[in-house]
N, C-alpha and C. Protein backbone atom coordinates (compact mmCIF):
# COMPACT_ATOMS: atom_id res chain seq x y z
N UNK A 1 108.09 147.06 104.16
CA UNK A 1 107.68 145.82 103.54
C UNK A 1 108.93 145.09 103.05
N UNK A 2 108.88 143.76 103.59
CA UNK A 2 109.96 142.65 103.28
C UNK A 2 109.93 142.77 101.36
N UNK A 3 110.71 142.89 100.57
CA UNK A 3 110.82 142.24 99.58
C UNK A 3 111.68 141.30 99.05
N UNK A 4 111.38 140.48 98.17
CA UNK A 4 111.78 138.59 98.42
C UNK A 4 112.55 139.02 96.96
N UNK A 5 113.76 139.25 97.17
CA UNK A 5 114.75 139.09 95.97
C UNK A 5 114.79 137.88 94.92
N UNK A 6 114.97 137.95 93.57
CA UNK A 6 114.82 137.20 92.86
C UNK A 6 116.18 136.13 92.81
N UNK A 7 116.00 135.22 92.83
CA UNK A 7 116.89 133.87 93.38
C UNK A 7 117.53 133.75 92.05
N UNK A 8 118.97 133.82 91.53
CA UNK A 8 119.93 133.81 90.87
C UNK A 8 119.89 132.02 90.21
N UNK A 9 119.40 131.64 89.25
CA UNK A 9 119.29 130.42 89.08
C UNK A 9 120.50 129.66 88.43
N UNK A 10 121.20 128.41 89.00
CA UNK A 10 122.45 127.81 88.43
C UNK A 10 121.29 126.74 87.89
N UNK A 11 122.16 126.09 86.58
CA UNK A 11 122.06 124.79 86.20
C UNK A 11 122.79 124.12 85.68
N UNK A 12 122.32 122.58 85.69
CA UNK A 12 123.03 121.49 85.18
C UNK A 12 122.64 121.27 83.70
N UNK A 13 123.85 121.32 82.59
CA UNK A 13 123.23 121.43 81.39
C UNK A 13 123.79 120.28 81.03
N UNK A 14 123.05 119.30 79.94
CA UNK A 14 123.34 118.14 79.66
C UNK A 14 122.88 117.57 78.23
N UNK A 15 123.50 117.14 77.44
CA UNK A 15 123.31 116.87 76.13
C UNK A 15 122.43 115.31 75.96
N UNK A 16 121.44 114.83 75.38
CA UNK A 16 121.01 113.78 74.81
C UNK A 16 120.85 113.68 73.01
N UNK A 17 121.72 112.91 72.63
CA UNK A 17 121.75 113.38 70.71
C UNK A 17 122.28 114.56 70.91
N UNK A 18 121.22 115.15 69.87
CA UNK A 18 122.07 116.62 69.09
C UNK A 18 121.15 117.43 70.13
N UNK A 19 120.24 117.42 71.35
CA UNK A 19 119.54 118.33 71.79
C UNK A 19 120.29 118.66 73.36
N UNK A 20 120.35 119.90 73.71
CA UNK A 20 120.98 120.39 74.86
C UNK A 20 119.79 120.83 75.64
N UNK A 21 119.86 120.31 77.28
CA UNK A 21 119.07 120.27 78.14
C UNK A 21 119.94 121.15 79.39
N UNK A 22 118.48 122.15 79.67
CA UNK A 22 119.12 122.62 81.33
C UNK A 22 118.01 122.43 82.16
N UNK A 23 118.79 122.16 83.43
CA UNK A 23 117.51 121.82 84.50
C UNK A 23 118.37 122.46 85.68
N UNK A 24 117.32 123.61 86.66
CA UNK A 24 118.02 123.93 87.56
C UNK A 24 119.10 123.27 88.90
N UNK A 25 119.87 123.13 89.03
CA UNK A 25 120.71 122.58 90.27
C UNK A 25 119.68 122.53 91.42
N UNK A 26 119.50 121.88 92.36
CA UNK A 26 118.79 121.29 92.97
C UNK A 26 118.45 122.14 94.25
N UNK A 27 119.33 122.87 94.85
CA UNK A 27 119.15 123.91 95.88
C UNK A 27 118.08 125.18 94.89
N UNK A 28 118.07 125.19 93.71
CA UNK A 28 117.26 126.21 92.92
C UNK A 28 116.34 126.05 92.71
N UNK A 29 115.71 124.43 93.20
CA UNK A 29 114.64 124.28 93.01
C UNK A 29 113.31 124.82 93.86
N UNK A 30 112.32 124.42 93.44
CA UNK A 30 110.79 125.39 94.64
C UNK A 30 110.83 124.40 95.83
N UNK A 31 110.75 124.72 96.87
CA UNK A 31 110.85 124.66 97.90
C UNK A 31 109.80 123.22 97.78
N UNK A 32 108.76 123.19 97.32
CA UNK A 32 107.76 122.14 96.98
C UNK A 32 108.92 120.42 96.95
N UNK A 33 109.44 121.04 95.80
CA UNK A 33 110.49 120.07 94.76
C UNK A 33 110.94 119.47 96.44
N UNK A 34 112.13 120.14 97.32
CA UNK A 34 112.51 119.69 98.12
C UNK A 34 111.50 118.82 98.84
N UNK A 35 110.91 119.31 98.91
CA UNK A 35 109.73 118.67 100.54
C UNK A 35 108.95 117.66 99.84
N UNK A 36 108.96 117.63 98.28
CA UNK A 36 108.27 115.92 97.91
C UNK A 36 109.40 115.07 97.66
N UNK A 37 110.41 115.38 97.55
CA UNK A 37 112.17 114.69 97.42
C UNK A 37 111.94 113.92 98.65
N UNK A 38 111.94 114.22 99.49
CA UNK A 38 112.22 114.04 101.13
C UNK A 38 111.50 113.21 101.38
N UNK A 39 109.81 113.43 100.97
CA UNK A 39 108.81 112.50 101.79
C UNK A 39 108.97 111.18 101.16
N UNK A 40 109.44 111.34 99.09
CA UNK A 40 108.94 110.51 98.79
C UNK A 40 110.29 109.34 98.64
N UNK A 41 111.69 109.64 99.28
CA UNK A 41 112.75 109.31 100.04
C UNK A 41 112.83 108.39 100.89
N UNK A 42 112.09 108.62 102.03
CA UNK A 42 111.34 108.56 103.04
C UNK A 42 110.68 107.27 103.02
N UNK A 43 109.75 107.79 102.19
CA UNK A 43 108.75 106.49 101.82
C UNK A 43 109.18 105.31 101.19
N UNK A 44 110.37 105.61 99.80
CA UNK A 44 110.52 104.09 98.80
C UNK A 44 112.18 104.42 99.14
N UNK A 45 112.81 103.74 99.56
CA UNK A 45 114.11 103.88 99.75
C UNK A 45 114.81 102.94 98.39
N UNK A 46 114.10 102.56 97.97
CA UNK A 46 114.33 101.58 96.44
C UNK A 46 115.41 102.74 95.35
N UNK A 47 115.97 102.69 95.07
CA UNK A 47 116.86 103.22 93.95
C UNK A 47 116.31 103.48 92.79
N UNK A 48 115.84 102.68 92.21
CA UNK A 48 114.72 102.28 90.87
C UNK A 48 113.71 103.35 91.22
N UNK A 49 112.89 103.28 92.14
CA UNK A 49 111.79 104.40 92.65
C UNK A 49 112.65 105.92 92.57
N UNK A 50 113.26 105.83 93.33
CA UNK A 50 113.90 107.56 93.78
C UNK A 50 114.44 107.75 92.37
N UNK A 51 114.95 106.97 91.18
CA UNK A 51 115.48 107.26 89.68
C UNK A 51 114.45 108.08 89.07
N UNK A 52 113.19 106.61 89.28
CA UNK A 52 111.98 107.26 88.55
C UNK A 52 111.71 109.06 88.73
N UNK A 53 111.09 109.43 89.94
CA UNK A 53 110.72 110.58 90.62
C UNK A 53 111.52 111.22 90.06
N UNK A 54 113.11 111.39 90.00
CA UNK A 54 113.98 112.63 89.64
C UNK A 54 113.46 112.38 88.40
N UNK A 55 113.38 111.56 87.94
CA UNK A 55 112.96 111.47 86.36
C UNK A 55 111.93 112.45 86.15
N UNK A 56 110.82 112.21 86.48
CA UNK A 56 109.65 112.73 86.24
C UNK A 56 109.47 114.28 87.37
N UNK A 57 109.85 114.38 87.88
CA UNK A 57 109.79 115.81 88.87
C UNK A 57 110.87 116.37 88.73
N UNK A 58 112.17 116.47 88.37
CA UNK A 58 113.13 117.10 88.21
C UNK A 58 113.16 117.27 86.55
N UNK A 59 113.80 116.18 85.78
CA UNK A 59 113.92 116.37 85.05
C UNK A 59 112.94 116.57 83.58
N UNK A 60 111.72 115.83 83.94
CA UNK A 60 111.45 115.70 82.85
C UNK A 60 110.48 117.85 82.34
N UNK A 61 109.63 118.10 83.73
CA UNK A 61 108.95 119.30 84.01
C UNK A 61 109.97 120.63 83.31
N UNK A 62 111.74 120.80 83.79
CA UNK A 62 112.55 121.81 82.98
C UNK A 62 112.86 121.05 81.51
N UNK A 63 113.05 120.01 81.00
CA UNK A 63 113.83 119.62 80.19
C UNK A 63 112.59 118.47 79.47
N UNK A 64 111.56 119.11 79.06
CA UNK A 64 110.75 118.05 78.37
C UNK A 64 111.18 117.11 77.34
N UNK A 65 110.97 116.02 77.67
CA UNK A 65 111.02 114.78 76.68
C UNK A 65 112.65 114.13 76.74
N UNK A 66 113.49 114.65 77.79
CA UNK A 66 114.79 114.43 77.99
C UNK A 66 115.02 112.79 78.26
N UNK A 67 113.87 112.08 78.97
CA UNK A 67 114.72 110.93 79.38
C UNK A 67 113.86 109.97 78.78
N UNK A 68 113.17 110.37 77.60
CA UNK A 68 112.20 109.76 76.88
C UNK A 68 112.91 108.34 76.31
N UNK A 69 113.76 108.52 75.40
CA UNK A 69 114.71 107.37 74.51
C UNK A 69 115.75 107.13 75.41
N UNK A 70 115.88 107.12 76.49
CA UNK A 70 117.31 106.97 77.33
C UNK A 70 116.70 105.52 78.25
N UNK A 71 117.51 104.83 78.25
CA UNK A 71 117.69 103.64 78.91
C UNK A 71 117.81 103.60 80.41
N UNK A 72 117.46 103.02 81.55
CA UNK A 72 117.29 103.00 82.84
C UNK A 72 118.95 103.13 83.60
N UNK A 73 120.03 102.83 82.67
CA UNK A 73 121.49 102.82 82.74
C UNK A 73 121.84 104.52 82.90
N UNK A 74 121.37 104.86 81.46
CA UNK A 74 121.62 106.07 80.81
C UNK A 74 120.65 107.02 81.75
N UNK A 75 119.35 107.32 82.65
CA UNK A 75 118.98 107.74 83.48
C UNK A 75 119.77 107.88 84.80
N UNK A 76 120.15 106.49 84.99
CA UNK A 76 120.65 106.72 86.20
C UNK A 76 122.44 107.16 86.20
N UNK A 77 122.75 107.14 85.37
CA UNK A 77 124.28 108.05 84.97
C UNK A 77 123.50 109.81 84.82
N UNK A 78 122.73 109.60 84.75
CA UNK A 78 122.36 111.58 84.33
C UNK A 78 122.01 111.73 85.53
N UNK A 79 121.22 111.29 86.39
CA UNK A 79 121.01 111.40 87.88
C UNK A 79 122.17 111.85 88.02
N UNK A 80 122.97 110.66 88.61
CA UNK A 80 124.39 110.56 89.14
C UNK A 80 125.15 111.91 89.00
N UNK A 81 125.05 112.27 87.92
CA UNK A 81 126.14 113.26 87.05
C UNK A 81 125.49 114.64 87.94
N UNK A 82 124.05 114.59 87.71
CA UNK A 82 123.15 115.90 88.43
C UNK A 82 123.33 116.12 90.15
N UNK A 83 123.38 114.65 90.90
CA UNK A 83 123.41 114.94 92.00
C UNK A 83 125.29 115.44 92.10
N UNK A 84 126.35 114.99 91.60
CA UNK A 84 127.55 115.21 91.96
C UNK A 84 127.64 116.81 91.27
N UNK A 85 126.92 117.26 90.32
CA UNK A 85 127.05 119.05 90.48
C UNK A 85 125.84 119.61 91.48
N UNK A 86 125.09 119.50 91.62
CA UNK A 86 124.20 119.62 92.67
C UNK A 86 124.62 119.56 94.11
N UNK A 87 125.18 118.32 94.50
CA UNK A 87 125.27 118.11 95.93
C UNK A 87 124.55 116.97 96.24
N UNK A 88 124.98 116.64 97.05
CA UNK A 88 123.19 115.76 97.86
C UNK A 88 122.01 116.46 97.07
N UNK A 89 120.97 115.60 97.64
CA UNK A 89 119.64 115.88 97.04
C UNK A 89 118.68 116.06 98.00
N UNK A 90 119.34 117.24 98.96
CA UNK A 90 119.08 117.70 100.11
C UNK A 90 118.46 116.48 101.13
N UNK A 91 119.82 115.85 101.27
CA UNK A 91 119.45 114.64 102.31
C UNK A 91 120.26 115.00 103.66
C-alpha cells in the first residue's frame, strides 16, 4: 500500500499593525486552490478580479481578517510581495 507522505509546509509570513500573519506559499497549497486559481485566471484576466480571489481564497481562509482594514494599494503590494516568495501563481 502506497502511503502519501505528509507535505512539509513553507510560508509567507507578513505583518498588518501589531498582528503577524502566515499563509502557506502557494505550491503548498490543496491542489483545489491551484485548479480554481487557473480557471478563475482564465476566466477574468482583470487584475482587480484576480486581487480580489487571492484575497478571499488565499489569504483571507489561513490568515483571517488580514486584508480587512487594508486598502486595495496595500492588498495588492501583499499579493505582489506573496507571489515574488511564492513564484508564479502556478501560471
Amino acid at each position: 500500500m502506497y502511503q502519501v507522505e505528509t507535505a512539509e509546509s513553507k510560508t509567507f509570513d507578513f505583518k498588518v499593525n501589531d498582528a503577524i500573519y502566515s499563509v502557506p506559499l502557494f505550491e503548498f497549497m490543496p491542489l483545489k486552490v491551484l485548479i480554481a486559481y487557473k480557471d478563475m485566471a482564465k476566466q477574468n484576466p482583470d487584475g482587480v478580479e484576480i486581487a480580489q480571489w487571492v484575497a478571499e481564497n488565499i489569504f483571507e481562509p489561513y490568515a483571517p481578517g488580514c486584508t480587512e482594514l487594508l486598502t486595495v494599494g496595500q492588498v495588492v503590494g501583499l499579493i505582489e510581495a506573496y507571489v515574488n516568495a511564492s513564484g508564479d501563481l502556478g501560471e
